[in-house]
N, C-alpha and C. Protein backbone atom coordinates (compact mmCIF):
# COMPACT_ATOMS: atom_id res chain seq x y z
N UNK A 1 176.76 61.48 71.99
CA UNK A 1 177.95 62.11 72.51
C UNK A 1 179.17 61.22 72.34
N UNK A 2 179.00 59.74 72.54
CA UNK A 2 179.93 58.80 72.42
C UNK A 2 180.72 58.95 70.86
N UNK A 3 179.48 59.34 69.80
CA UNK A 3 180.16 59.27 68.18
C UNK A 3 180.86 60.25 68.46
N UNK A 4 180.22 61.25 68.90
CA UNK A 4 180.78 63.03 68.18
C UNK A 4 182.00 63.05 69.10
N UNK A 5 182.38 62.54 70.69
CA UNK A 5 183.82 62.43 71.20
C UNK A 5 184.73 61.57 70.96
N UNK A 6 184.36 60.33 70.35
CA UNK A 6 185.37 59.29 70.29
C UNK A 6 185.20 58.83 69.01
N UNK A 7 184.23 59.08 68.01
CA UNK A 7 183.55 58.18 66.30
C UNK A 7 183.52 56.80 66.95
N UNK A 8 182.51 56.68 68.31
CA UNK A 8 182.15 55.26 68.45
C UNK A 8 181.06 55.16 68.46
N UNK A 9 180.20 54.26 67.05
CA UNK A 9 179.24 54.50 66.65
C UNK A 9 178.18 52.98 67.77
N UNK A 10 177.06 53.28 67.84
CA UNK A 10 176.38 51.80 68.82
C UNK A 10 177.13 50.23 68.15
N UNK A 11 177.26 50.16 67.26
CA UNK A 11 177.76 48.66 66.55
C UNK A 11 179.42 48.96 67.11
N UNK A 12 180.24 49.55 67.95
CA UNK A 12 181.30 49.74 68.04
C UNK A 12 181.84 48.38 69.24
N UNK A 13 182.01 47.68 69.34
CA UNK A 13 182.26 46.39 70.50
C UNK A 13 182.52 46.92 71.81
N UNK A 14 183.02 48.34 72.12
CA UNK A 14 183.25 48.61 73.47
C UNK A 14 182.47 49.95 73.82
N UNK A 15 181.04 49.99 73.06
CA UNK A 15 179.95 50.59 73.02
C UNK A 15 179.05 50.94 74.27
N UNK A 16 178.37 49.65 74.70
CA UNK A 16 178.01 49.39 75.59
C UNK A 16 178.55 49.80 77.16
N UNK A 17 179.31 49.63 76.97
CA UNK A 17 180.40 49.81 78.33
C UNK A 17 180.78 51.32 78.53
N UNK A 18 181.20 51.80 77.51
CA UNK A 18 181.40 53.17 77.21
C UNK A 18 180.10 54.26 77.60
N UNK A 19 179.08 53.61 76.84
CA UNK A 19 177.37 54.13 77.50
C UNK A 19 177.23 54.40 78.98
N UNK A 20 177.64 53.12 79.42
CA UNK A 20 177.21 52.96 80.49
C UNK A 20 178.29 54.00 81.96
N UNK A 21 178.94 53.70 81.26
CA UNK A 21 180.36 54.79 82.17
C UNK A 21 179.87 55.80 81.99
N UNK A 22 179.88 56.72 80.93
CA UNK A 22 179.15 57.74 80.58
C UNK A 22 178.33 58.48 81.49
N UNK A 23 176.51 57.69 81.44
CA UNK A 23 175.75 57.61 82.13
C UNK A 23 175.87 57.59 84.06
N UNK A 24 176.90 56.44 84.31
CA UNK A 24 177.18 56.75 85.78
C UNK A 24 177.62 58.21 86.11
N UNK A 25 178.77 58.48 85.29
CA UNK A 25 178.96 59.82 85.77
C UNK A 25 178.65 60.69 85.21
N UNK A 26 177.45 60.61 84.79
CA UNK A 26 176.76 61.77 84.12
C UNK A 26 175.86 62.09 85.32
N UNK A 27 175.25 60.93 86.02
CA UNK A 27 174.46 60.37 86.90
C UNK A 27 174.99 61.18 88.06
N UNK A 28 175.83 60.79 89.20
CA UNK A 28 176.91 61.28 90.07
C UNK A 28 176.71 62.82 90.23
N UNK A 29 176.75 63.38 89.01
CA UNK A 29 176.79 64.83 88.75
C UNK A 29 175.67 65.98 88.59
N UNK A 30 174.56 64.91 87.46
CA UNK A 30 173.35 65.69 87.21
C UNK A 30 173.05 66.96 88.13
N UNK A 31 173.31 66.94 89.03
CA UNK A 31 172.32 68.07 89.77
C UNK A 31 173.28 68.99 90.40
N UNK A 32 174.18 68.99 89.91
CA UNK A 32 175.86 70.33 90.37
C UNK A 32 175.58 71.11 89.53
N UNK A 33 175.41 71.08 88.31
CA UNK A 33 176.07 72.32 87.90
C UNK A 33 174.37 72.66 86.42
N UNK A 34 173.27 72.02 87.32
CA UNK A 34 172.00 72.24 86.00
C UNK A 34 171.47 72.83 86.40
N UNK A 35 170.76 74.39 85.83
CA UNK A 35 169.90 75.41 86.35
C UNK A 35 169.44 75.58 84.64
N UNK A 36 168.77 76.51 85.52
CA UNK A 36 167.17 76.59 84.23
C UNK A 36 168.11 78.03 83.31
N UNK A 37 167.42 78.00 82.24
CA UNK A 37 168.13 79.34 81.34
C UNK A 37 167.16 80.44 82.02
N UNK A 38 167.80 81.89 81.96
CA UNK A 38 167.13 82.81 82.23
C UNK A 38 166.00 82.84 82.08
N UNK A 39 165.16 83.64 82.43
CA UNK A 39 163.69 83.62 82.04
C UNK A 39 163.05 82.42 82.61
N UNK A 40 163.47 81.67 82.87
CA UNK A 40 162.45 80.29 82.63
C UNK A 40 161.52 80.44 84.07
N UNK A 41 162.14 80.32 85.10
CA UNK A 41 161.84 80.58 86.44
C UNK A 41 160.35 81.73 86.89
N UNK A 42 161.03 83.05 85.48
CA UNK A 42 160.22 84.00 85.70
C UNK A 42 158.52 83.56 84.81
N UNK A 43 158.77 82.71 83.78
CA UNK A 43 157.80 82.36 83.02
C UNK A 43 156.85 81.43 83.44
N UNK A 44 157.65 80.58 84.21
CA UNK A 44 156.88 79.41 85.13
C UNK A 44 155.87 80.18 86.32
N UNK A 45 156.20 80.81 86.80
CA UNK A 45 155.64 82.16 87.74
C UNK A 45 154.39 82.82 87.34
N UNK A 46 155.01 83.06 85.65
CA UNK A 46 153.64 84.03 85.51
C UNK A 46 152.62 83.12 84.78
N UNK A 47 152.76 82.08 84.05
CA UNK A 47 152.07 81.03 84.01
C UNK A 47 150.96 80.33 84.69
N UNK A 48 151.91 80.18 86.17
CA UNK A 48 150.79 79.94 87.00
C UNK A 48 150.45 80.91 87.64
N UNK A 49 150.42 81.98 87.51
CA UNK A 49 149.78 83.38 88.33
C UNK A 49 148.23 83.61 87.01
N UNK A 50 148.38 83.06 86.18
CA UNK A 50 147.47 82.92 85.03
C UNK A 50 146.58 81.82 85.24
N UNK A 51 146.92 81.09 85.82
CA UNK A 51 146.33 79.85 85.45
C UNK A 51 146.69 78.86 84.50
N UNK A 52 147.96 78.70 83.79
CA UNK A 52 147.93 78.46 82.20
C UNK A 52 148.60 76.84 83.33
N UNK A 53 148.55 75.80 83.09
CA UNK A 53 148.86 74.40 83.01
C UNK A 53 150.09 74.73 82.45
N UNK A 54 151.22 74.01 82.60
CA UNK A 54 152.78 73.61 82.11
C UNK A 54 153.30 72.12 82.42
N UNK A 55 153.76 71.87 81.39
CA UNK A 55 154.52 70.15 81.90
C UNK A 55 155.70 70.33 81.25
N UNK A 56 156.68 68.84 81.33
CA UNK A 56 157.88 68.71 80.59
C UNK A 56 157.93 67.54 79.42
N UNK A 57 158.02 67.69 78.59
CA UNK A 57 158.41 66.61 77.93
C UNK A 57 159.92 66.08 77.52
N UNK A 58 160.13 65.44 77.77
CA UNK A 58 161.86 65.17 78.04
C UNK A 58 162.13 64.30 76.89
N UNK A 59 163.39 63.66 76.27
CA UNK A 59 164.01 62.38 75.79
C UNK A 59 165.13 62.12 76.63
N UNK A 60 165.21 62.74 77.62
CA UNK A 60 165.77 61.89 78.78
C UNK A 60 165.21 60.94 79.52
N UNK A 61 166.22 59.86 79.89
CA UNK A 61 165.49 58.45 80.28
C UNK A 61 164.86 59.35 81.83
N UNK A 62 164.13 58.11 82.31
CA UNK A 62 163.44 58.76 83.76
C UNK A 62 164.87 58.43 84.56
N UNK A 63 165.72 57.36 84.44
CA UNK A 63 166.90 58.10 85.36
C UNK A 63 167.39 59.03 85.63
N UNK A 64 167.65 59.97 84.72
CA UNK A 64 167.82 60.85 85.09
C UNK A 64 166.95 62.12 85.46
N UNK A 65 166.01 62.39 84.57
CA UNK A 65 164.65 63.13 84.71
C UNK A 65 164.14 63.13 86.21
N UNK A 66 164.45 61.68 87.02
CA UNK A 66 163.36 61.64 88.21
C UNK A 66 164.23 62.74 88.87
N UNK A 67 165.09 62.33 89.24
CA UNK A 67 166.51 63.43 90.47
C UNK A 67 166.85 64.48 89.77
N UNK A 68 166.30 64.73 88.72
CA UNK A 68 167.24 65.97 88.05
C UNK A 68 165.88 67.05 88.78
N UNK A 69 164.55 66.77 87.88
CA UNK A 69 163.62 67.60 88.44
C UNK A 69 162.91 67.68 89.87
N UNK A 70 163.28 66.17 90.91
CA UNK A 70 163.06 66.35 92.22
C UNK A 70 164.13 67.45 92.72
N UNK A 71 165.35 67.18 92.35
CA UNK A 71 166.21 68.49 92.89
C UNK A 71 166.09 69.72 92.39
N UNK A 72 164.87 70.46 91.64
CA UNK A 72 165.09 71.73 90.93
C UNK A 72 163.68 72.18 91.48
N UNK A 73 163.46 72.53 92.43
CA UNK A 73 162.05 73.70 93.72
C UNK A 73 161.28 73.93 91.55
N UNK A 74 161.96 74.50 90.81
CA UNK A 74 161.12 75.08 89.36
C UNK A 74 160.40 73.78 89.09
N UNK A 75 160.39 72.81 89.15
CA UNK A 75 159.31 71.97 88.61
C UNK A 75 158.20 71.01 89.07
N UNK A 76 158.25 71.90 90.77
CA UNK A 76 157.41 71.09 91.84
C UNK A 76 156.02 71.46 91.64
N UNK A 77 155.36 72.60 90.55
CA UNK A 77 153.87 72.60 90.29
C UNK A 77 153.99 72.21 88.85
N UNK A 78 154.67 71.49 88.30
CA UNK A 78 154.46 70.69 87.16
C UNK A 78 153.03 69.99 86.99
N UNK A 79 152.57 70.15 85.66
CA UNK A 79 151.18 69.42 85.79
C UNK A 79 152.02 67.60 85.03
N UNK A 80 152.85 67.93 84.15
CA UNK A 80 152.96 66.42 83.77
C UNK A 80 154.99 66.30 83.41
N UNK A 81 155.22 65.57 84.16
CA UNK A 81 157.22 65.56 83.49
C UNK A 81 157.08 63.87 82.98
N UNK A 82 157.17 64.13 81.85
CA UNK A 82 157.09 62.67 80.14
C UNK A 82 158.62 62.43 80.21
N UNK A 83 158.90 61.17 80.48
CA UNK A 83 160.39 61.00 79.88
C UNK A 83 160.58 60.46 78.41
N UNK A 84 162.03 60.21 78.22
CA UNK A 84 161.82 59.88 77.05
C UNK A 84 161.48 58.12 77.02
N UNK A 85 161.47 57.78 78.40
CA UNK A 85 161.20 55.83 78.31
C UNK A 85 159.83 55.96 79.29
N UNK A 86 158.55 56.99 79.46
CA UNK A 86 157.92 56.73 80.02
C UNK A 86 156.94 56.22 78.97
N UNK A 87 156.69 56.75 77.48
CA UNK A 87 155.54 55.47 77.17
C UNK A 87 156.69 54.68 76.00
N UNK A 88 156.28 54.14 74.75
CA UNK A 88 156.92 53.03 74.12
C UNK A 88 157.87 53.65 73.32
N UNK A 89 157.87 54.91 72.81
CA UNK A 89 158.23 56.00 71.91
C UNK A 89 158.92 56.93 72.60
N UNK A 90 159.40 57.12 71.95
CA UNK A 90 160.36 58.61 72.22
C UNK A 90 160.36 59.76 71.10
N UNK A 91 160.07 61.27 71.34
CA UNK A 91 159.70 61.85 70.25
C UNK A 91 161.27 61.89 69.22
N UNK A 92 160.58 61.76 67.54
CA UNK A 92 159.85 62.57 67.47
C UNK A 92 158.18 62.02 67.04
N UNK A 93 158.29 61.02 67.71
CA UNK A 93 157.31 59.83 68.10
C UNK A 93 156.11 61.09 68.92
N UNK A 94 154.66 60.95 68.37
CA UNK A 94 153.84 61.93 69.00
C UNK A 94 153.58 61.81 70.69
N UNK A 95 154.36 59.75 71.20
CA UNK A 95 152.98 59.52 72.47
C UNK A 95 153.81 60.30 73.26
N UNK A 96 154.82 60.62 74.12
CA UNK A 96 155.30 61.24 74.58
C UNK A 96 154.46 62.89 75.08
N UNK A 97 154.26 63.53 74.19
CA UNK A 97 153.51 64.73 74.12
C UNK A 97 151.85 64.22 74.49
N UNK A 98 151.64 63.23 73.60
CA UNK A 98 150.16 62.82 74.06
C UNK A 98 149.64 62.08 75.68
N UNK A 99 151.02 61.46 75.82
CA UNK A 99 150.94 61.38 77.96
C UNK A 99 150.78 62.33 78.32
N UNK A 100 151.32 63.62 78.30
CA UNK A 100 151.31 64.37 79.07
C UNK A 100 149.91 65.76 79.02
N UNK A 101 149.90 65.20 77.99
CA UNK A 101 147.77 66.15 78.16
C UNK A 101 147.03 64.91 78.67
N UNK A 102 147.42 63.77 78.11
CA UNK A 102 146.21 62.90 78.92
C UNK A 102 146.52 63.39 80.67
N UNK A 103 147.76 63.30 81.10
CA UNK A 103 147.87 63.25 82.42
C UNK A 103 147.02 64.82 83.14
N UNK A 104 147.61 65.80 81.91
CA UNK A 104 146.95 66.88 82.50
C UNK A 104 145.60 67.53 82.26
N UNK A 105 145.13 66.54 81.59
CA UNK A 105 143.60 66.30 81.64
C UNK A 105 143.21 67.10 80.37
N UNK A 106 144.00 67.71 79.45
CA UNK A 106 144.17 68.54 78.07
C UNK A 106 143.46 68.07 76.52
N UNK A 107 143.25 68.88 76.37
CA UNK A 107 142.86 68.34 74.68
C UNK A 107 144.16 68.76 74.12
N UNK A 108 144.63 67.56 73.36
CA UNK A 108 146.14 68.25 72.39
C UNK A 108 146.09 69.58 71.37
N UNK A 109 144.54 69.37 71.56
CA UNK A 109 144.79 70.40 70.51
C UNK A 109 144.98 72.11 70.81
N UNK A 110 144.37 71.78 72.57
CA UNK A 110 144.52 72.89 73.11
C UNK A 110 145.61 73.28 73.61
N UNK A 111 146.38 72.15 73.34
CA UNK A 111 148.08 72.66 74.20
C UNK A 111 148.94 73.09 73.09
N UNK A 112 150.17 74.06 73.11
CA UNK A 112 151.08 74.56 72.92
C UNK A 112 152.46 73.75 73.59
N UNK A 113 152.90 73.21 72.19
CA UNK A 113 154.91 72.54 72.14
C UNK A 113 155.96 73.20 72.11
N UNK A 114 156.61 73.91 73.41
CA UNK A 114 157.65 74.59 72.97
C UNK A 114 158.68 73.68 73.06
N UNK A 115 159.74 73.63 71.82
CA UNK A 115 161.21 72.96 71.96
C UNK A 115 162.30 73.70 71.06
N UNK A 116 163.21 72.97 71.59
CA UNK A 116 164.55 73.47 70.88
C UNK A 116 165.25 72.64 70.14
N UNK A 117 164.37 71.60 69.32
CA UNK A 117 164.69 70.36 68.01
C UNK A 117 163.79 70.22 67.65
N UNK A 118 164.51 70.02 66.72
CA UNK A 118 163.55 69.89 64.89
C UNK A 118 162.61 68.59 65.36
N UNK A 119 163.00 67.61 65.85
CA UNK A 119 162.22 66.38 66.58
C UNK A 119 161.40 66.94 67.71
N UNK A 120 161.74 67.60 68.73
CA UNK A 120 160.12 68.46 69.02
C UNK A 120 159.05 69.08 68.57
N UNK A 121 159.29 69.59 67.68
CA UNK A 121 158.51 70.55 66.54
C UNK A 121 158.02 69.23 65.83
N UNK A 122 158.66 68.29 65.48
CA UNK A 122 157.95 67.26 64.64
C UNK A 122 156.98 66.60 65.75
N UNK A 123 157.13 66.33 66.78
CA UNK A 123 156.50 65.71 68.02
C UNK A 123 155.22 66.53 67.98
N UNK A 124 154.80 68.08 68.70
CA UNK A 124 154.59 68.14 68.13
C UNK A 124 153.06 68.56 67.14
N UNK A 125 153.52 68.85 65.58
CA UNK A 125 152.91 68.35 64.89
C UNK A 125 152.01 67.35 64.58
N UNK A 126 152.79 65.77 64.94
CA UNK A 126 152.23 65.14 64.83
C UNK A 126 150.86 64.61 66.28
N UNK A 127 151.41 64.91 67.34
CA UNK A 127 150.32 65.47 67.81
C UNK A 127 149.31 65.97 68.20
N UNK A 128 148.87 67.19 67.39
CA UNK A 128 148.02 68.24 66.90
C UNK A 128 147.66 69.34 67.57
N UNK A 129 149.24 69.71 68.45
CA UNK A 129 149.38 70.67 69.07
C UNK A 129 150.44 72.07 68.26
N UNK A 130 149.45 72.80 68.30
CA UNK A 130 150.47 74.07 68.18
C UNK A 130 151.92 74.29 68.79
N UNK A 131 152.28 74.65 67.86
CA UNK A 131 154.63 74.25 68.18
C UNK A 131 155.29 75.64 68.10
N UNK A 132 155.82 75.87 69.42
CA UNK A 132 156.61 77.22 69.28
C UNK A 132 158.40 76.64 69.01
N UNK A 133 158.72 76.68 68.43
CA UNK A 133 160.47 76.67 67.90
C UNK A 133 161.42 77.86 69.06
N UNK A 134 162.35 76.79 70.46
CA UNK A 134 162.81 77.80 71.49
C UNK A 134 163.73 78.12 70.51
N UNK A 135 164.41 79.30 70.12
CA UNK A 135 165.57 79.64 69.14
C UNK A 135 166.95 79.94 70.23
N UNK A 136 166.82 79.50 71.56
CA UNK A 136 168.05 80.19 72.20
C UNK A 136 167.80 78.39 73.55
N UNK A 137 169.38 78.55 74.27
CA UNK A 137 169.59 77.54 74.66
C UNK A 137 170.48 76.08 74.09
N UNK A 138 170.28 75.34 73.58
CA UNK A 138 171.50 74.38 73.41
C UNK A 138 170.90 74.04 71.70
N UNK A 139 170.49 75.17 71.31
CA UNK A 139 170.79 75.31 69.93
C UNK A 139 171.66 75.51 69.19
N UNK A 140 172.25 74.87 68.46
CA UNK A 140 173.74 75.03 67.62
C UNK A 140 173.79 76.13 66.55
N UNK A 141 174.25 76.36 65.85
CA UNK A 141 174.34 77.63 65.42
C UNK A 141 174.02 77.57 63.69
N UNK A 142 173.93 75.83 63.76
CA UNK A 142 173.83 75.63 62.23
C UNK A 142 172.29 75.67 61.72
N UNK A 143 171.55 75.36 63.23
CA UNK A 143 170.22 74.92 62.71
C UNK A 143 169.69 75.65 61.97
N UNK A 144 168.83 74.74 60.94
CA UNK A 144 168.14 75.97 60.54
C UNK A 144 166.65 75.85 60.72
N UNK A 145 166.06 76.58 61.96
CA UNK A 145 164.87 76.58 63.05
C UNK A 145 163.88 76.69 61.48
N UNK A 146 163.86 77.60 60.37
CA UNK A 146 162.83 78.03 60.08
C UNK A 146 162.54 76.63 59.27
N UNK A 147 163.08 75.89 58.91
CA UNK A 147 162.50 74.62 58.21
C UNK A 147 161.82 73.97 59.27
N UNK A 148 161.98 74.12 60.38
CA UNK A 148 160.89 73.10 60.97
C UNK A 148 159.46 73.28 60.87
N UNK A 149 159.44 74.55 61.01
CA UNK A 149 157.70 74.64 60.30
C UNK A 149 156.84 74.47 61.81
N UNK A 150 157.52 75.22 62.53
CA UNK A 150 157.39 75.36 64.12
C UNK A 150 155.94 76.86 63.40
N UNK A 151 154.57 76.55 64.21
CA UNK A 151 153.70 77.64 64.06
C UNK A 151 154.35 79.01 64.55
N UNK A 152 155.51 79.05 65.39
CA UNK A 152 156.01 80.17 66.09
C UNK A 152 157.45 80.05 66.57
N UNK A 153 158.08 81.42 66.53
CA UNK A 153 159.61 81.07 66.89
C UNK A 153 159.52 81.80 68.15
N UNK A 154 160.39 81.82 69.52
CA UNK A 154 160.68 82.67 70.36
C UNK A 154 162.41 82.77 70.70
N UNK A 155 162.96 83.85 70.86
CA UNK A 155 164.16 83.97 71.09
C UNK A 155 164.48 83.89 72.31
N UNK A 156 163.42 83.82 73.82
CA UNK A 156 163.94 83.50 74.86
C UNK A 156 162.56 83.47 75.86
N UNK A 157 162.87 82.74 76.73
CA UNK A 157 162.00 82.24 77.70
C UNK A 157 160.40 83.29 77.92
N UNK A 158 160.86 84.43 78.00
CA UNK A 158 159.76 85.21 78.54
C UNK A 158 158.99 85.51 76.76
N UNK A 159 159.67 85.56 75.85
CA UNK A 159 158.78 85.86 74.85
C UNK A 159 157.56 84.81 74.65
N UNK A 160 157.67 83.71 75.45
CA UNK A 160 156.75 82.94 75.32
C UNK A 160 155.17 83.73 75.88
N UNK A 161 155.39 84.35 76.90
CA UNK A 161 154.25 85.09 77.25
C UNK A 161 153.89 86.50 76.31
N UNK A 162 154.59 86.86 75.52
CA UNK A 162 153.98 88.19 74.62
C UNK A 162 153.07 87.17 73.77
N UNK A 163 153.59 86.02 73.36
CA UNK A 163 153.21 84.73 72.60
C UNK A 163 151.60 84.68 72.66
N UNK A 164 151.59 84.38 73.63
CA UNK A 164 150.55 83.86 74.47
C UNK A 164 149.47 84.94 74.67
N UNK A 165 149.64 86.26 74.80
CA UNK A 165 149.02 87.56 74.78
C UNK A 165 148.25 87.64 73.61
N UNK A 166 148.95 87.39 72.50
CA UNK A 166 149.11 87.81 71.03
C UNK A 166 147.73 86.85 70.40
N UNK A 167 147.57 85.65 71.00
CA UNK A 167 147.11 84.24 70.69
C UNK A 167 145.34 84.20 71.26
């Protein structure tokens, strides 16, 4: 965010400082104005009215991750929330995805990756979990989803369960 608002790239001398300001009041704020996209609430619901296991995998540091998801009631039957500094890697690094079946006691191969970057879908892959490509949410308009080579695309939260029907 620092390049794309100011072209201050990490080697920039007032980098660091800039990060870090950033972060405080990114910090300060996190939990005003973050709610889940439509659907999501309703999908988490029928998920566990199924039985189906759900976690998060994040590349957000656990600073923010811990208070963002203690303040959101949607992620208090979480089976696993992965940050992006909880193991050594960050995706599109596989361990990330692979904490979070170990935690939830999963075979990777039996779990399903939904994301909304080409570096999730690569996560993942490399993994050896089946990858749904989210096509809606803080997707830009340039991407182009179908090169990722995501096993499945969904256009919004609840299509994940026709998904899942289908499967």
């Amino acid at each position: 965010m620092l390049e794309i608002a100011f072209a201050m790239s990490p080697e920039h001398p007032d980098y660091e400082t800039m990060r870090e300001e950033f972060f405080s009041n990114y910090e300060r704020c996190l939990t005003e104005r973050t709610f889940a996209f439509d659907g999501v609430p309703e999908l988490i619901e029928a998920l566990q009215a199924r039985g189906i296991a759900w976690g998060v995998v994040t590349n957000k540091s656990q600073r923010f991750t811990n208070p963002l998801t203690a303040a959101m009631s949607l992620f208090a039957d979480a089976g696993a929330i992965v940050s992006g500094d909880t193991t050594p890697h960050a995706k599109p690094h596989p361990a990330p995805l692979l904490e979070a079946a170990r935690r939830m006691g999963l075979n990777p191969a039996h779990c399903l990756y939904v994301g909304d970057d080409e570096r999730d879908i690569a996560a993942g892959h490399a993994a050896g979990m089946r990858t749904v490509a989210a096509t809606y949410g803080y997707l830009g308009s340039q991407s182009n989803v179908a090169a990722w080579n995501a096993h499945a695309q969904i256009n919004s939260p609840l299509a994940l369960l026709q998904l899942l029907a289908s499967a």
